[in-house]
N, C-alpha and C. Protein backbone atom coordinates (compact mmCIF):
# COMPACT_ATOMS: atom_id res chain seq x y z
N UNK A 1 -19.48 -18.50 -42.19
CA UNK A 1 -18.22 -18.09 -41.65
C UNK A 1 -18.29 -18.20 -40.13
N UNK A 2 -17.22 -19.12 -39.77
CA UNK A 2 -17.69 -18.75 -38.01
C UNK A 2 -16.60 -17.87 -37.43
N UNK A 3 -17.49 -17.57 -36.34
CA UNK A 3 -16.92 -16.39 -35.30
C UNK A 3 -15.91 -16.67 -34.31
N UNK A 4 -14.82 -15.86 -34.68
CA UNK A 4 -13.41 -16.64 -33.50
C UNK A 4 -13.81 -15.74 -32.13
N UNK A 5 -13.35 -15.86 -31.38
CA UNK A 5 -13.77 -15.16 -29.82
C UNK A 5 -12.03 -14.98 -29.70
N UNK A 6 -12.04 -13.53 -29.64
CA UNK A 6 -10.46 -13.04 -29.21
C UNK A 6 -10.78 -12.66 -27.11
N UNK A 7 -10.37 -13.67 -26.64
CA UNK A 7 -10.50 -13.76 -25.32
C UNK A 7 -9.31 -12.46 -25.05
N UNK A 8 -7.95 -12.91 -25.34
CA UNK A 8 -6.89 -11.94 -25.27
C UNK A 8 -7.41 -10.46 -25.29
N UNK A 9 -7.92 -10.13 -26.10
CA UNK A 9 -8.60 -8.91 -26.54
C UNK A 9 -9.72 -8.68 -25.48
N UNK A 10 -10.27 -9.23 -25.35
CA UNK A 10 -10.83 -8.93 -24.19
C UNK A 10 -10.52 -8.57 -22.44
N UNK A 11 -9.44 -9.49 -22.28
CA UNK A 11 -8.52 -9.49 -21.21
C UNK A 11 -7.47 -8.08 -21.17
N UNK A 12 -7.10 -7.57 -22.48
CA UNK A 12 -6.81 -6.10 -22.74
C UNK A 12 -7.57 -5.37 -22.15
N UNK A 13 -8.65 -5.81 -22.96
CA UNK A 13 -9.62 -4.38 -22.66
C UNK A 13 -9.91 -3.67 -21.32
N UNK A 14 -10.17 -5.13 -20.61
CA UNK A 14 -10.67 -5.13 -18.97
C UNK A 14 -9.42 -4.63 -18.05
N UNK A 15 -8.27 -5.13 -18.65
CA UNK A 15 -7.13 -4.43 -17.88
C UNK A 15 -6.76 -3.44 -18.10
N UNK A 16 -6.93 -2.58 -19.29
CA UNK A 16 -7.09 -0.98 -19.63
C UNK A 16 -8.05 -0.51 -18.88
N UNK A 17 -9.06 -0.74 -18.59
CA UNK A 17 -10.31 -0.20 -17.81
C UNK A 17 -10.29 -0.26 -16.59
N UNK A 18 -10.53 -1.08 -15.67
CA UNK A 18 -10.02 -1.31 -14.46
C UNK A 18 -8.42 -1.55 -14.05
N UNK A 19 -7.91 -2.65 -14.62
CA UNK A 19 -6.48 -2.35 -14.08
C UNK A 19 -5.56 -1.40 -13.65
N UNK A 20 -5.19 -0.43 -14.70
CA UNK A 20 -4.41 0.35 -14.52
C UNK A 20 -5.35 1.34 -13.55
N UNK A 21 -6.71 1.92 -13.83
CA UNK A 21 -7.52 2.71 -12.66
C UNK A 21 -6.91 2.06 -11.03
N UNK A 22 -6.84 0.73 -10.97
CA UNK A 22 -6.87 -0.01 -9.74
C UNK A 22 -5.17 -0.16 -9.65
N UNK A 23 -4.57 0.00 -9.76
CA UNK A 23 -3.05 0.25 -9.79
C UNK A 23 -3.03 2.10 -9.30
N UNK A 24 -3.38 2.64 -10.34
CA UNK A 24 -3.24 4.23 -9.69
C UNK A 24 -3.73 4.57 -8.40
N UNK A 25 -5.22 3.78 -7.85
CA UNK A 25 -5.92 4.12 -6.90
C UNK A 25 -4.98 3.50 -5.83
N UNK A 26 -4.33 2.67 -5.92
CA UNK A 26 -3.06 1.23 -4.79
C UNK A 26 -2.02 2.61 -4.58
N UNK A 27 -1.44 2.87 -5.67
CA UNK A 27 -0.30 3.90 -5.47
C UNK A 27 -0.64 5.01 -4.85
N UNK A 28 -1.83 5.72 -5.13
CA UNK A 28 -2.21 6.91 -4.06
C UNK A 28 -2.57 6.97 -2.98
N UNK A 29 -3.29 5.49 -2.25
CA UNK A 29 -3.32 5.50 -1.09
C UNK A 29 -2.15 4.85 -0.29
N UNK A 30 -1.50 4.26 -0.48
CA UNK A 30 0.27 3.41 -0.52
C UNK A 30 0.89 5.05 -0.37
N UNK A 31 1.09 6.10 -1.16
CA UNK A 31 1.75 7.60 -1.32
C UNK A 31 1.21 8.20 0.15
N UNK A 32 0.01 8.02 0.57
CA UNK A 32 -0.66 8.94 1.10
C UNK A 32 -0.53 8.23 2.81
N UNK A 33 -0.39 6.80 3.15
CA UNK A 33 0.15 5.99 3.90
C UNK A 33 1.62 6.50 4.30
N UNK A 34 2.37 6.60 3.16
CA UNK A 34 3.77 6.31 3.45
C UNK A 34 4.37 8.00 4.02
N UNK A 35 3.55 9.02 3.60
CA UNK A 35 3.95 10.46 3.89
C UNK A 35 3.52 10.77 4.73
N UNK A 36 2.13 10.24 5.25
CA UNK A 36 1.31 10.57 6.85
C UNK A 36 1.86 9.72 8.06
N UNK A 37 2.09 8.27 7.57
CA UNK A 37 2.62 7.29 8.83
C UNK A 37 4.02 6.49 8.77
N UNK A 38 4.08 6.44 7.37
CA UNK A 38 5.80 5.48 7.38
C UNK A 38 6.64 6.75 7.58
N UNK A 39 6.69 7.85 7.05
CA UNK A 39 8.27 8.86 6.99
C UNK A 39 8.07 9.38 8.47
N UNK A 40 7.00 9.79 9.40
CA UNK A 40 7.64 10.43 10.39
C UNK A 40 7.95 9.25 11.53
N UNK A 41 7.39 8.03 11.02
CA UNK A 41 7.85 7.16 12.49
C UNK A 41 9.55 6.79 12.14
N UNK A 42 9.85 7.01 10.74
CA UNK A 42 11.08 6.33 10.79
C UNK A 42 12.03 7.64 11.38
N UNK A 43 11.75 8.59 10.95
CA UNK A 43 12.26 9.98 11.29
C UNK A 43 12.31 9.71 12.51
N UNK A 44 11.14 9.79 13.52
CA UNK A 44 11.52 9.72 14.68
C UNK A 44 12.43 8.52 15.33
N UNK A 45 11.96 7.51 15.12
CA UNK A 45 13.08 6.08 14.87
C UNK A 45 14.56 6.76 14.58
N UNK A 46 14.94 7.47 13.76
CA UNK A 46 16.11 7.27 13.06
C UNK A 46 16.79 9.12 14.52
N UNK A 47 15.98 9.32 14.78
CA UNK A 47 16.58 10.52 15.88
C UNK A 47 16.44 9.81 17.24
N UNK A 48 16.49 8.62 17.34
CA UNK A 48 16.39 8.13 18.30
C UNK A 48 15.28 8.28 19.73
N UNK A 49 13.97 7.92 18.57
CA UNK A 49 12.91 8.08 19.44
C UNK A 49 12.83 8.70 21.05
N UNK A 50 13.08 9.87 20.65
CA UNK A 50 12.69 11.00 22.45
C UNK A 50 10.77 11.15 22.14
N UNK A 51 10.85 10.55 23.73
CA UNK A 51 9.49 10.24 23.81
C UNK A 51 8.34 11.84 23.78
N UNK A 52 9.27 12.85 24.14
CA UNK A 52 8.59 14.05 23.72
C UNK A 52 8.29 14.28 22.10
N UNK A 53 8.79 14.14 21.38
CA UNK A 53 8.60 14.06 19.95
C UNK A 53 8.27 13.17 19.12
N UNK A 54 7.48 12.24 19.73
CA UNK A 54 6.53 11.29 19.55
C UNK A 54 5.81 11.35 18.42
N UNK A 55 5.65 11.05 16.67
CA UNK A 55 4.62 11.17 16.12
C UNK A 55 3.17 10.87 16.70
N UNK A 56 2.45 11.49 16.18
CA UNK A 56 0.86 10.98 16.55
C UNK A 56 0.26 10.68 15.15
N UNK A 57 0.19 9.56 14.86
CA UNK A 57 -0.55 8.58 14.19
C UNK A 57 -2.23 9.32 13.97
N UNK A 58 -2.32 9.23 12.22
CA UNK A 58 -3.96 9.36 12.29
C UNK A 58 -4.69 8.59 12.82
N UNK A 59 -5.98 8.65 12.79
CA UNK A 59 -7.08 7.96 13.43
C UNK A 59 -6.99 7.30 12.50
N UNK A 60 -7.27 7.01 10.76
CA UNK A 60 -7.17 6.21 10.07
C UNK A 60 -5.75 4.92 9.86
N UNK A 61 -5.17 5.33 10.14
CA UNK A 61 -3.61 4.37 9.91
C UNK A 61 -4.38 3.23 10.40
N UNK A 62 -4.98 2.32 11.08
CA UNK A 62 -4.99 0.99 11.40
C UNK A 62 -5.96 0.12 9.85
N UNK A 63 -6.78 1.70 9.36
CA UNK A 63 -7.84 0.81 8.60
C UNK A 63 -6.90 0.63 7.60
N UNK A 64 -6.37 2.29 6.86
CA UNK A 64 -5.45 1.84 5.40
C UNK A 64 -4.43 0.87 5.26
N UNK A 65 -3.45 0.46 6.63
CA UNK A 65 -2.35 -0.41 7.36
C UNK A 65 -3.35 -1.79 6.87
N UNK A 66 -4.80 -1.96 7.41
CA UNK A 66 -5.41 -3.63 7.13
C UNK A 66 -6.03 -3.30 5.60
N UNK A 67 -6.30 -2.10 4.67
CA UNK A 67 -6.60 -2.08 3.46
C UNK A 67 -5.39 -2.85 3.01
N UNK A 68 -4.02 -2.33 2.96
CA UNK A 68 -2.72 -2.21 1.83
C UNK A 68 -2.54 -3.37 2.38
N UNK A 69 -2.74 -4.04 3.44
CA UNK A 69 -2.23 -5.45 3.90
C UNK A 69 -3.14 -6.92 3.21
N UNK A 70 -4.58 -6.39 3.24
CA UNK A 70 -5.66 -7.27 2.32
C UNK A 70 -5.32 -7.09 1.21
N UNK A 71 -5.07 -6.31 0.37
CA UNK A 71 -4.97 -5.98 -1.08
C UNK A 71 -3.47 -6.46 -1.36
N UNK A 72 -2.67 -6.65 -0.74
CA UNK A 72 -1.03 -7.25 -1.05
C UNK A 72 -0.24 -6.18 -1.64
N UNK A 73 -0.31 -4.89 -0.85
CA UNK A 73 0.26 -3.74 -2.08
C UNK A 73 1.53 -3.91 -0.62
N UNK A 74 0.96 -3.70 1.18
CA UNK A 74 2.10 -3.91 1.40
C UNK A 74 2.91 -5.44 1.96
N UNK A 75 4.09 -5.25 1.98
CA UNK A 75 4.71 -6.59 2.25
C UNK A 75 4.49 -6.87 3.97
N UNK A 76 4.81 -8.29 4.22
CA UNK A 76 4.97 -8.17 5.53
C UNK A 76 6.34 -7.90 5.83
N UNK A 77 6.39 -7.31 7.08
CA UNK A 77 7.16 -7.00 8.03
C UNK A 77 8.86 -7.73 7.81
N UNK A 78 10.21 -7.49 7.80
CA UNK A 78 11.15 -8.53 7.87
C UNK A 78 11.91 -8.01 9.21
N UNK A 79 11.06 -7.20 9.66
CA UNK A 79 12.17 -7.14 11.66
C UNK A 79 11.54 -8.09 12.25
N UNK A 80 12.43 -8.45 12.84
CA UNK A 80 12.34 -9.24 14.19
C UNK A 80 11.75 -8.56 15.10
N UNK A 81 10.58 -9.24 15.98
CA UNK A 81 10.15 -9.01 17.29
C UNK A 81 11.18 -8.74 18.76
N UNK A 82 12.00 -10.26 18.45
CA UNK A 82 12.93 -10.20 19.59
C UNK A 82 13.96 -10.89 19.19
N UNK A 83 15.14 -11.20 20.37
CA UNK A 83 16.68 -11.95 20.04
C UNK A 83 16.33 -12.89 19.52
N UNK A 84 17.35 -13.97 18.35
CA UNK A 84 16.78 -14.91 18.12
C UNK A 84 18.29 -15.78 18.74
C-alpha cells in the first residue's frame, strides 16, 4: 500500500501553531504602538499642535515603528511631505 503525503495537512498544522501565535503577537505590539505613539500625536495634531503640550514619545517608538515596518503589519505613509 503506498503512503500519500497530505502536504495541506501539514501546512494546517504549522499555521495553527505558529501562525495564528504570530498574528496575535503583530496585533499586540501594533495595540501597544498605536495607544503609546499613534493616539496622542494625532490628539495633539488634531488640537492643533501647541508646542507646550507636546507628546513625548517613548524611547522605544523608533525600534517597534522599524519592527511593524520590517514585518509589513504597518503600511507606508499616504501624506505628503510637501506642495505638489
Amino acid at each position: 500500500m503506498r503512503h500519500t503525503r497530505h502536504y495541506s495537512r501539514a501546512a494546517r498544522r504549522w499555521y495553527l501553531l505558529v501562525g495564528i501565535r504570530w498574528q496575535r503577537w503583530q496585533s499586540v505590539v501594533s495595540g501597544l504602538y498605536y495607544r503609546r505613539v499613534t493616539l496622542p500625536v494625532q490628539f495633539w495634531v488634531a488640537c492643533g499642535q501647541p508646542v507646550g503640550f507636546r507628546p513625548a514619545l517613548p524611547w522605544w517608538q523608533p525600534f517597534v515603528f522599524g519592527y511593524l515596518s520590517v514585518t509589513g503589519w504597518l503600511w507606508p505613509s499616504r501624506r505628503r511631505e510637501g506642495p505638489v
